[in-house]
Protein backbone atom coordinates (compact mmCIF):
# COMPACT_ATOMS: atom_id res chain seq x y z
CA UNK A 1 100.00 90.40 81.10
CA UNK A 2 101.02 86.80 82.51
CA UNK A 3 97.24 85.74 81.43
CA UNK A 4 94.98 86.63 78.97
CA UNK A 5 92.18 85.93 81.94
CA UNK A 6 93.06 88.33 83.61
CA UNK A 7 92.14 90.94 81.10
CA UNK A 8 88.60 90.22 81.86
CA UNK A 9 89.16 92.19 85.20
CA UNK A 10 89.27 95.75 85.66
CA UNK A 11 92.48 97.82 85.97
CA UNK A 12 91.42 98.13 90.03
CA UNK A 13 91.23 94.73 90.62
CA UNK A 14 94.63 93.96 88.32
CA UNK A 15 96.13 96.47 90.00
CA UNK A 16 95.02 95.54 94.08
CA UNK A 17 96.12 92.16 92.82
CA UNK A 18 99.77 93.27 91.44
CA UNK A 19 100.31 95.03 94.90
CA UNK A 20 103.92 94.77 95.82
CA UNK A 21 103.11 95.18 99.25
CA UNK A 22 100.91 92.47 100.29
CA UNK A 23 102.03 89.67 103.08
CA UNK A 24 101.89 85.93 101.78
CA UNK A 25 98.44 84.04 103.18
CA UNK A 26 99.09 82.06 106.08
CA UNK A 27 97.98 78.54 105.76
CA UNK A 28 94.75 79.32 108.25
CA UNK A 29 93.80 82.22 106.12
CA UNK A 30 94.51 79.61 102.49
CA UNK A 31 92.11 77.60 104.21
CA UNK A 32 89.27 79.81 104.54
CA UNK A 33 90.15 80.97 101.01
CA UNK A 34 89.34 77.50 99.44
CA UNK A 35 86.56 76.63 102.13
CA UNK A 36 84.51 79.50 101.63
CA UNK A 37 81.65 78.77 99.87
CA UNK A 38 81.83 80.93 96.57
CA UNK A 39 85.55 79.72 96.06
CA UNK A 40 86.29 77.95 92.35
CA UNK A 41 88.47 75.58 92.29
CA UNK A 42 88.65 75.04 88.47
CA UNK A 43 89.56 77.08 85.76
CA UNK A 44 92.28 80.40 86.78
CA UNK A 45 92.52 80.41 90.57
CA UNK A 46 93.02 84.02 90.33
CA UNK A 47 90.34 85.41 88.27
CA UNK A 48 87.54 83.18 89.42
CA UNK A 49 88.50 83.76 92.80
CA UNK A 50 89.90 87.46 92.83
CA UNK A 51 87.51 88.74 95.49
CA UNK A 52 87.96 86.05 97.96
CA UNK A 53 91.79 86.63 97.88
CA UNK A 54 91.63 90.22 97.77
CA UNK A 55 89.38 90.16 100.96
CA UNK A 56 91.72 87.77 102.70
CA UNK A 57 94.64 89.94 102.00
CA UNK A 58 96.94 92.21 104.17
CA UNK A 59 99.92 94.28 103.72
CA UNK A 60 103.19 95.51 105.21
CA UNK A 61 103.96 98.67 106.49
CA UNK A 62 105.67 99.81 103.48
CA UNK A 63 102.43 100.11 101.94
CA UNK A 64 101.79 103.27 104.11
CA UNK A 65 105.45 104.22 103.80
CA UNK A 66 104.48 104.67 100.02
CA UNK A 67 101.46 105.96 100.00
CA UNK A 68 102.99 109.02 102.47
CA UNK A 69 105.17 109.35 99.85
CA UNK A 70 102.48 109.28 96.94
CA UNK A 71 100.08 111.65 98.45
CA UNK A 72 103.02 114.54 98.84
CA UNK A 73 104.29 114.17 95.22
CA UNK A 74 103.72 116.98 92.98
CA UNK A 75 100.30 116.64 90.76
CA UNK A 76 102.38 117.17 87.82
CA UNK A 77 104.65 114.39 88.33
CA UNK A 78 101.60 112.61 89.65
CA UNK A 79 100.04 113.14 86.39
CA UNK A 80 102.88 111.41 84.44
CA UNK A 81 102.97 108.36 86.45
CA UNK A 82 99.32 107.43 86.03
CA UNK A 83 99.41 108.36 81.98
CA UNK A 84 102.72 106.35 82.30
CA UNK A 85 101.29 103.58 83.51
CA UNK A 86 97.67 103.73 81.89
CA UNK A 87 99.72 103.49 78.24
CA UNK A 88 102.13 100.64 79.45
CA UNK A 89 98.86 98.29 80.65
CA UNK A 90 97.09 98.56 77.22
């Protein structure tokens, strides 16, 4: 965990935010990130402003490239990624 703020969110949100495959805001879309009216600018950026940048966010096509792949893996092997990964976040 690079912050202990970001504990306070749930494992969704950590996890949408930890996406490998989003695209880098262009500096239009920063802009209406730190205009829009809820933004905080003090304290962590990223936890007092997680659902501004997660609503401002895209993603490449590898995103769908992976999920393909995720969605034809085998339940079992399924199974031991998520208890995989559930036990390495605690």
């Amino acid at each position: 965990m690079p912050s202990t703020e970001l504990k306070s969110l749930d494992i969704y949100t950590r996890n949408s935010l930890a996406n490998p495959f989003f695209k880098a805001y262009s500096h239009a879309e920063w802009v209406k990130i730190v205009k829009a009216p809820d933004f905080q600018p003090f304290g962590h950026t990223i936890v007092n402003n997680e659902g501004i940048l997660l609503k401002y966010r895209k993603y490449n096509n590898h995103l769908g490239e992976f999920l393909k792949i995720w969605d034809n893996l085998n339940p079992d092997v399924k199974r031991r990624v998520i208890k995989y990964t559930k036990d390495f976040i605690k």
